[in-house]
Protein backbone atom coordinates (compact mmCIF):
# COMPACT_ATOMS: atom_id res chain seq x y z
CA UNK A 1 -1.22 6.75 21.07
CA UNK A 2 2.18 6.92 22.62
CA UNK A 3 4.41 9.00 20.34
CA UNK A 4 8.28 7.86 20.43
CA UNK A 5 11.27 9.40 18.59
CA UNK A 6 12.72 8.12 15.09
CA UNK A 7 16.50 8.44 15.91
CA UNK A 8 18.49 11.29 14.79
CA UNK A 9 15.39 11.73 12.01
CA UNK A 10 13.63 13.50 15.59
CA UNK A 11 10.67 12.92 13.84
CA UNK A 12 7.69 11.95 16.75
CA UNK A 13 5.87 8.60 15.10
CA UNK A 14 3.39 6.84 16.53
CA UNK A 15 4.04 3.30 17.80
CA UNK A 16 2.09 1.57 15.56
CA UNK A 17 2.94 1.95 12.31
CA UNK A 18 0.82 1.26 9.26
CA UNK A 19 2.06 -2.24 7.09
CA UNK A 20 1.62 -1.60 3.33
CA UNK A 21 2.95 -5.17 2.38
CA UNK A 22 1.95 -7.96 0.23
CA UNK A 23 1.73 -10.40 3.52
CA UNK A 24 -1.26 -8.78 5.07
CA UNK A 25 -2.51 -7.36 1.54
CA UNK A 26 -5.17 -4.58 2.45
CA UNK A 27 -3.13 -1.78 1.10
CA UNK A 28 -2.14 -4.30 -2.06
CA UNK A 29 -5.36 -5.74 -2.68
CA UNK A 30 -8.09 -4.42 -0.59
CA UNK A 31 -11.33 -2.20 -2.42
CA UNK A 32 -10.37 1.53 -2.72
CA UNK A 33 -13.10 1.29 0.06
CA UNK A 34 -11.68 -0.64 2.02
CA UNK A 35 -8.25 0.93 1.96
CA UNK A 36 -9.72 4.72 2.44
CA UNK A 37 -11.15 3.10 5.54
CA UNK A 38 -8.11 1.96 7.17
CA UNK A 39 -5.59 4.25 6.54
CA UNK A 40 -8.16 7.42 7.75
CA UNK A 41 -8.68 5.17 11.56
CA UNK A 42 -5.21 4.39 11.65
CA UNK A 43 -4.51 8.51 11.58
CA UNK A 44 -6.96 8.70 13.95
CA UNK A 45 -5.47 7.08 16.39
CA UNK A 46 -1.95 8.01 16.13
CA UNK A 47 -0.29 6.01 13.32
CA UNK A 48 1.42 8.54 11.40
CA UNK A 49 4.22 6.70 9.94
CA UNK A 50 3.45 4.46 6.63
CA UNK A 51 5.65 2.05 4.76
CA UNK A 52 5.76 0.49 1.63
CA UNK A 53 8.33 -0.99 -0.81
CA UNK A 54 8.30 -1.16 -4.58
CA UNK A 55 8.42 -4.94 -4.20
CA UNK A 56 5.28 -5.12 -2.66
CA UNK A 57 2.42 -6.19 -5.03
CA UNK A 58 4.87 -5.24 -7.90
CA UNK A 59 4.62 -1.83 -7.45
CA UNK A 60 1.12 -1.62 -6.07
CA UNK A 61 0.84 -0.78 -2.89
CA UNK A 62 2.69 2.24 -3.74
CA UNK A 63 0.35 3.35 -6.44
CA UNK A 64 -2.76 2.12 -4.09
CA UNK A 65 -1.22 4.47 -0.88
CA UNK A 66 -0.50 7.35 -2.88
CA UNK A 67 -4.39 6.67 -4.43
CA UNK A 68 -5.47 6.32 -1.29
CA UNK A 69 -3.76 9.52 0.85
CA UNK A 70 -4.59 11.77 -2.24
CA UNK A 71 -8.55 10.50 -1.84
CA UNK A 72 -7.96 11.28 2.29
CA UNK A 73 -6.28 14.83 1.32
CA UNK A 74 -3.23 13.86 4.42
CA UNK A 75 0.10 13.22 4.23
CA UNK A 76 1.58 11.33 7.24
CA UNK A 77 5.34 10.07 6.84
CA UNK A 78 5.90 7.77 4.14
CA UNK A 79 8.79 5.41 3.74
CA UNK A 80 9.59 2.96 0.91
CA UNK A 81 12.41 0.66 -0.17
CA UNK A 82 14.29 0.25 -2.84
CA UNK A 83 16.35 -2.99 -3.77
CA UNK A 84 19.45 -3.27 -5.82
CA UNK A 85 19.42 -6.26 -8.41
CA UNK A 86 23.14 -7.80 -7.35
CA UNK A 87 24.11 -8.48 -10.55
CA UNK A 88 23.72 -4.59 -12.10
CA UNK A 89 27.10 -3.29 -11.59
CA UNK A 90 25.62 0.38 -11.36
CA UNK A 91 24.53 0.74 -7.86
CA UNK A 92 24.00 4.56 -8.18
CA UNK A 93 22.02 4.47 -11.46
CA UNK A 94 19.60 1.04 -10.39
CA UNK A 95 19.22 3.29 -6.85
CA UNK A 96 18.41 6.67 -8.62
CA UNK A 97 15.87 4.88 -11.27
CA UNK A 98 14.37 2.92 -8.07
CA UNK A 99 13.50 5.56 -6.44
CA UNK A 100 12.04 7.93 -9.16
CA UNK A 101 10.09 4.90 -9.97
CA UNK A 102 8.26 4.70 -6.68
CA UNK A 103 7.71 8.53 -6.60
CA UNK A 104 6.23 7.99 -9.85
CA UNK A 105 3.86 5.53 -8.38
CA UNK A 106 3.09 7.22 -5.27
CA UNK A 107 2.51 10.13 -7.11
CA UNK A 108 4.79 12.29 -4.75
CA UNK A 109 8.02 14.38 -4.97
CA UNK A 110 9.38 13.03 -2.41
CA UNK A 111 9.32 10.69 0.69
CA UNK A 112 10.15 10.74 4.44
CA UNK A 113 12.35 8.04 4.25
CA UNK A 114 14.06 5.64 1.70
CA UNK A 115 15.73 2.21 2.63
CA UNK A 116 17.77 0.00 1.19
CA UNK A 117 15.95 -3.20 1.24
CA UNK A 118 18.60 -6.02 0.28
CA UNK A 119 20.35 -8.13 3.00
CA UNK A 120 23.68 -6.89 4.04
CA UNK A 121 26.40 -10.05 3.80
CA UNK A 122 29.77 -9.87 4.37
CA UNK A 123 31.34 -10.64 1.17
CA UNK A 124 27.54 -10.45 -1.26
CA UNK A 125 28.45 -14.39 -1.96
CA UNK A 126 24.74 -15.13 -1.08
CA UNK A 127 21.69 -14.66 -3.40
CA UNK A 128 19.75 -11.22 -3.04
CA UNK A 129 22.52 -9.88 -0.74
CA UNK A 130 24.91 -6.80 -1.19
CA UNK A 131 28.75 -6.89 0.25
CA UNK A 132 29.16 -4.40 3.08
CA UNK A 133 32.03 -3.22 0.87
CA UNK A 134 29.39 -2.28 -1.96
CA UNK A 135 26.70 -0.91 0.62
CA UNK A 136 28.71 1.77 2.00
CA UNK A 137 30.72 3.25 -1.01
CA UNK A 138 28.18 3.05 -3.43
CA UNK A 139 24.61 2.34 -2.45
CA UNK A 140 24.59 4.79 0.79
CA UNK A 141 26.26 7.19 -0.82
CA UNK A 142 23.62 6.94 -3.79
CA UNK A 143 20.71 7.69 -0.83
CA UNK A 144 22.46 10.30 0.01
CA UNK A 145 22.53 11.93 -3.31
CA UNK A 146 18.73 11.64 -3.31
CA UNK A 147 18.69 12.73 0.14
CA UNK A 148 20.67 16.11 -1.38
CA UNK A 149 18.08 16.78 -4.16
CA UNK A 150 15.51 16.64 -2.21
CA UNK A 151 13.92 13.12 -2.82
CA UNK A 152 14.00 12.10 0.40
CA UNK A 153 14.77 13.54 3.93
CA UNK A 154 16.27 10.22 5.75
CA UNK A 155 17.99 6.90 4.47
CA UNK A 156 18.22 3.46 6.42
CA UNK A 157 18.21 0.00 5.72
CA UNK A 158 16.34 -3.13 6.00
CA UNK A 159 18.14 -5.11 8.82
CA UNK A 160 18.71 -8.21 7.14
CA UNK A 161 21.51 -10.51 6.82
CA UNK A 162 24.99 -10.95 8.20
CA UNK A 163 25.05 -10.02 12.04
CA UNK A 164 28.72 -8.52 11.90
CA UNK A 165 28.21 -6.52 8.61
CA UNK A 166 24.78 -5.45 10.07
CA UNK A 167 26.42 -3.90 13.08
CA UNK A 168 28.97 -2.15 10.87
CA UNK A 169 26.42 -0.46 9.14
CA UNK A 170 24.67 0.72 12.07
CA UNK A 171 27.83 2.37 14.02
CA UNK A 172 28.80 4.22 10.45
CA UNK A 173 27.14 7.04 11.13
CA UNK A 174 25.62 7.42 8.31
CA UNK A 175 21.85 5.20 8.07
CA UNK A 176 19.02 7.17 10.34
CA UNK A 177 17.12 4.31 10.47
CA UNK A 178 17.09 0.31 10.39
CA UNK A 179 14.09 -2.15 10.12
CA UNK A 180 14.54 -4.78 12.23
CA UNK A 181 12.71 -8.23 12.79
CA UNK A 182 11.16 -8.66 16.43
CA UNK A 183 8.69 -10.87 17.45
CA UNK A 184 8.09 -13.58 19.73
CA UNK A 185 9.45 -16.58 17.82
CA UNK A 186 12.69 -14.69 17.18
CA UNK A 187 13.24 -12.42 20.86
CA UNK A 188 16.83 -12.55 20.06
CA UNK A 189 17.36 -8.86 18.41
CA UNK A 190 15.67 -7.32 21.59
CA UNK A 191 15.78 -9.98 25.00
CA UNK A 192 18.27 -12.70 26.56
CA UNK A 193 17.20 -15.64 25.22
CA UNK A 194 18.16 -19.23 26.39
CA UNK A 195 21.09 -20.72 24.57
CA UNK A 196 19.59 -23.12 21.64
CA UNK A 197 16.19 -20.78 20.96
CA UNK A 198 15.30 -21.60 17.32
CA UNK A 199 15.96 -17.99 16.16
CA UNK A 200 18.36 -15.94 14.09
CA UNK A 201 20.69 -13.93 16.01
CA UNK A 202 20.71 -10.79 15.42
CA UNK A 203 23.44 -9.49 18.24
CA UNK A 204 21.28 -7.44 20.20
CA UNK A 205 20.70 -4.86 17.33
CA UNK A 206 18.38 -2.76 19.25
CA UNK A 207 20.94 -2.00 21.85
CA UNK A 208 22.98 -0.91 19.32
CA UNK A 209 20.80 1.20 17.26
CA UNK A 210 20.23 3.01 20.27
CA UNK A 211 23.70 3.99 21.03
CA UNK A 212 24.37 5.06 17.47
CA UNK A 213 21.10 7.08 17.86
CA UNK A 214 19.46 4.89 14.23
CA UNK A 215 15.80 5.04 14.73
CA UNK A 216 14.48 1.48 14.85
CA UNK A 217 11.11 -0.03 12.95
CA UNK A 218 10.08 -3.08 14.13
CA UNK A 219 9.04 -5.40 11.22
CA UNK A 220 7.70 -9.11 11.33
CA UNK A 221 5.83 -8.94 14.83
CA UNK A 222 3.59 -11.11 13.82
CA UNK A 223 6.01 -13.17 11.92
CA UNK A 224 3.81 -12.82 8.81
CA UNK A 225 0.73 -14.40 10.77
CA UNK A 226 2.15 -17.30 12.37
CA UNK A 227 1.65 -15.68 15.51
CA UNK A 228 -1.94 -16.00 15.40
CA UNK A 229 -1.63 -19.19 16.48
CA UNK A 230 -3.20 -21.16 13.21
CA UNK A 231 -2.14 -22.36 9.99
CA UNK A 232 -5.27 -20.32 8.01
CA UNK A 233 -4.65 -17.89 5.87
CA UNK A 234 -6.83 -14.28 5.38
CA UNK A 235 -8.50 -14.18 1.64
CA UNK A 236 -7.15 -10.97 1.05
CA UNK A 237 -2.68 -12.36 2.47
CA UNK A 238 -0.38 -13.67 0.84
CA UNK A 239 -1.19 -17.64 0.37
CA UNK A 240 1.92 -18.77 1.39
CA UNK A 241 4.74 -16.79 3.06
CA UNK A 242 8.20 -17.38 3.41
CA UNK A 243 9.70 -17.09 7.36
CA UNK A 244 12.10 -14.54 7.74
CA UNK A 245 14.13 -14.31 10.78
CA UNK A 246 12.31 -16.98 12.51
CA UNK A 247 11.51 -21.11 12.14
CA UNK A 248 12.64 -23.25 8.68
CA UNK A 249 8.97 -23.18 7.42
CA UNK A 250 5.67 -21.12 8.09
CA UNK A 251 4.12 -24.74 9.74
CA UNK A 252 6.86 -24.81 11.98
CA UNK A 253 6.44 -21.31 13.32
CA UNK A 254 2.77 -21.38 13.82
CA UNK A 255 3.78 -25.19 15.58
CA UNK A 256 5.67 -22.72 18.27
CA UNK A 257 3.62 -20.04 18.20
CA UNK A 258 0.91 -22.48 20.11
CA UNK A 259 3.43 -23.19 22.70
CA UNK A 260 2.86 -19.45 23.51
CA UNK A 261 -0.41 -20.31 24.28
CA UNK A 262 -0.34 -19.84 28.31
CA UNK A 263 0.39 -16.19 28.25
CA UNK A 264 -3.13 -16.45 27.18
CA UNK A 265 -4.39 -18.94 29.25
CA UNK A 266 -2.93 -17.19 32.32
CA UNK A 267 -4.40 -14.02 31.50
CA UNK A 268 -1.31 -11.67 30.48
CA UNK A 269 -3.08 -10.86 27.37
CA UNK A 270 -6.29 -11.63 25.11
CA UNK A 271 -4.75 -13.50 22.12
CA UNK A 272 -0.80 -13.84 20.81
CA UNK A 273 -1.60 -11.24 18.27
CA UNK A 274 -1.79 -9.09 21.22
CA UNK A 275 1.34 -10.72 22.74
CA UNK A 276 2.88 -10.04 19.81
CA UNK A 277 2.84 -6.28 19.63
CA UNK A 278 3.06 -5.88 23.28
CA UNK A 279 6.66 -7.60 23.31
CA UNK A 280 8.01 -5.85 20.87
CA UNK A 281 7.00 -2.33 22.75
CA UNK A 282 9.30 -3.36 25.50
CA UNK A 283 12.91 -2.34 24.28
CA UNK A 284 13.16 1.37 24.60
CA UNK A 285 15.16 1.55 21.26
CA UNK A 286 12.24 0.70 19.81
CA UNK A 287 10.51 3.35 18.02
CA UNK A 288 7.97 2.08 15.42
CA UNK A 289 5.87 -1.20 15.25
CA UNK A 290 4.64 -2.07 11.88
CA UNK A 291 1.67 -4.29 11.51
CA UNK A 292 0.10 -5.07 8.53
CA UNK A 293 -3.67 -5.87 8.16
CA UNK A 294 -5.69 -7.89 5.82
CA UNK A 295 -9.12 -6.55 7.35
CA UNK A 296 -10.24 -3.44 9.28
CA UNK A 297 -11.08 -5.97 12.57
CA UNK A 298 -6.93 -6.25 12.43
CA UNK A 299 -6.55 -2.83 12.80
CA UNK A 300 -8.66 -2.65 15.31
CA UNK A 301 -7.22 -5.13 16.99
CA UNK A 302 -3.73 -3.64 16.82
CA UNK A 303 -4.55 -0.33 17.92
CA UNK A 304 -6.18 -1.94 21.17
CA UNK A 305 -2.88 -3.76 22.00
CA UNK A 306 -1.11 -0.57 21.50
CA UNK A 307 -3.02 1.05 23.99
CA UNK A 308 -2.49 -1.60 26.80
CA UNK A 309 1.24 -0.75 26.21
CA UNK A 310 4.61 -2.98 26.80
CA UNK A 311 4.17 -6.66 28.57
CA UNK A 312 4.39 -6.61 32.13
CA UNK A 313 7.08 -8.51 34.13
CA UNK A 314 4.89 -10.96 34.55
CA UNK A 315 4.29 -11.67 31.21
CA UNK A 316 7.99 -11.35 30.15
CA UNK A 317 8.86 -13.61 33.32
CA UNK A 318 6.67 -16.52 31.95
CA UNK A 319 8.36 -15.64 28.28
CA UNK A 320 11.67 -16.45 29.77
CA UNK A 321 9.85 -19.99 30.85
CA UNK A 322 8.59 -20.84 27.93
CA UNK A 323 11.11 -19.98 25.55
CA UNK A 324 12.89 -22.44 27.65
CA UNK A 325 10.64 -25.01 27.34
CA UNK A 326 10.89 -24.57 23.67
CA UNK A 327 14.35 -24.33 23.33
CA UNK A 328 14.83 -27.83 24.97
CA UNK A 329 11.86 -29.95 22.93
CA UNK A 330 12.42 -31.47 19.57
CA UNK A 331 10.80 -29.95 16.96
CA UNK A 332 6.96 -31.74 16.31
């Protein structure tokens, strides 16, 4: 597996990364079976880089990785997340007691990485979000306590929310990496897309996480399964999943995601899963992919798209098309 650079980190991670999230569920509620499976193929074919969150599963999939590598005896990079409830006035203190919480869990002394996972607004009016004012005096400075004694080597932060306080973060200087949503319903963070595209923009963040040398992680390729192309959810996902950075509703994205159908049909690629983790090889910021699985068969799957590398020009050509025809047709 291709090997790329994480930023300043310099750490060399494989391209696919390994999804420990509630929306695929494997890591969260797959059979300690199961799991040991998984995680020991995805090492052996490159993935070295794993992330989690203390969100997902309520704490779970922390406690079920750090189960799961101990059972393996390896230790590839880890990164979780921690998220700052906006209405505790102590950023430092909910930060510090995050983050010991999730070592707990893992069962670890420290991680490879620890991100802040709340959307970045402007002024923090919004639900869930932080000010920019409060993210860079108090809870980046907090990360980099940690980062001092030892907790964790890098900090970065879950690209999500206001564009312009999104950029300010990443030219600070001081995040190594950002998480940041690509996939084909949403090509605005990586690729030119045609003016009216139903998708968040995101102002090009992969240029500029390049230029200020932030290691980028790709999250929502698949845009939490709508990219498969049907409405069905796994057993083991989530039952119903919010869109993020994408259409109003899952129905709607899954509506579009057919409309992608002809880069199959023409022969670019075997399925828009495939698609899927193809495009979002092809900006050279990019340094990570995370996928997350609900079966071994996705794994599988993932690792064989990895290996057939970025989409051709001829694939991205017909994008362009497409997104067009999109762009201009009312919404079903």
């Amino acid at each position: 597996m291709e090997q790329r650079t994480l930023g300043r980190t310099g750490l060399k991670v494989g391209v696919l990364g390994f999804g420990c999230g509630d929306v695929g569920g494997l890591i969260v509620r797959g059979t300690p079976a199961e799991r040991e499976r998984a995680v020991s193929r995805a090492l052996e074919a490159g993935t070295n880089y794993f992330d989690t969150a203390a969100s997902y599963g309520n704490g779970e999939s922390e406690r079920n990785l750090g189960v799961t590598l101990r059972a393996l005896r390896v230790r590839p990079y880890i990164g979780t997340k921690v998220r700052v409830p906006p209405e505790d006035p102590d950023t430092a203190g909910a930060i510090t007691r995050g983050v010991e919480a999730s070592l707990q869990r893992l069962g670890m002394d420290s991680v490879d990485l620890v991100q802040l996972h709340n959307p970045i607004r402007a002024d923090g009016s919004r639900e869930s979000g932080l000010p920019l004012r409060r993210v860079l005096d108090e809870a980046l400075p907090a990360l980099e306590a940690l980062r001092r004694q030892g907790k964790t080597r890098f900090v970065g932060v879950t690209a999500l929310g206001d564009t312009p306080a999104l950029q300010t973060v990443i030219e600070a200087g001081v995040i190594d990496t950002a998480q940041v949503c690509v996939n084909l319903l949403n090509p605005t963070a990586s690729v030119t897309a045609p003016a009216g595209f139903p998708a968040h923009d995101f102002g090009r963040l992969l240029d500029r996480t390049r230029r200020a040398g932030v290691g980028t992680i790709a999250i929502r390729v698949l845009a939490a399964g709508a990219l498969s192309g049907t409405a069905s959810r796994h057993p083991i996902a989530m039952p119903s999943v919010a869109p993020i950075a994408s259409g109003a509703d899952y129905a709607q994205d899954v509506a579009r995601a057919q409309r992608l159908r002809p880069l199959v049909d023409k022969g670019h690629v075997a399925s828009l899963m495939e698609a899927s983790i193809r495009f979002a090889l092809t900006h050279p910021g990019q340094s990570t992919v995370l996928v997350g699985y609900s079966e071994f068969a996705h794994l599988e799957a993932a690792i064989a798209a990895i290996e057939r590398g970025p989409l051709p020009p001829a694939a991205l050509e017909q994008l362009q098309s497409l997104w067009a025809e999109i762009a201009g047709r009312k919404e079903p």
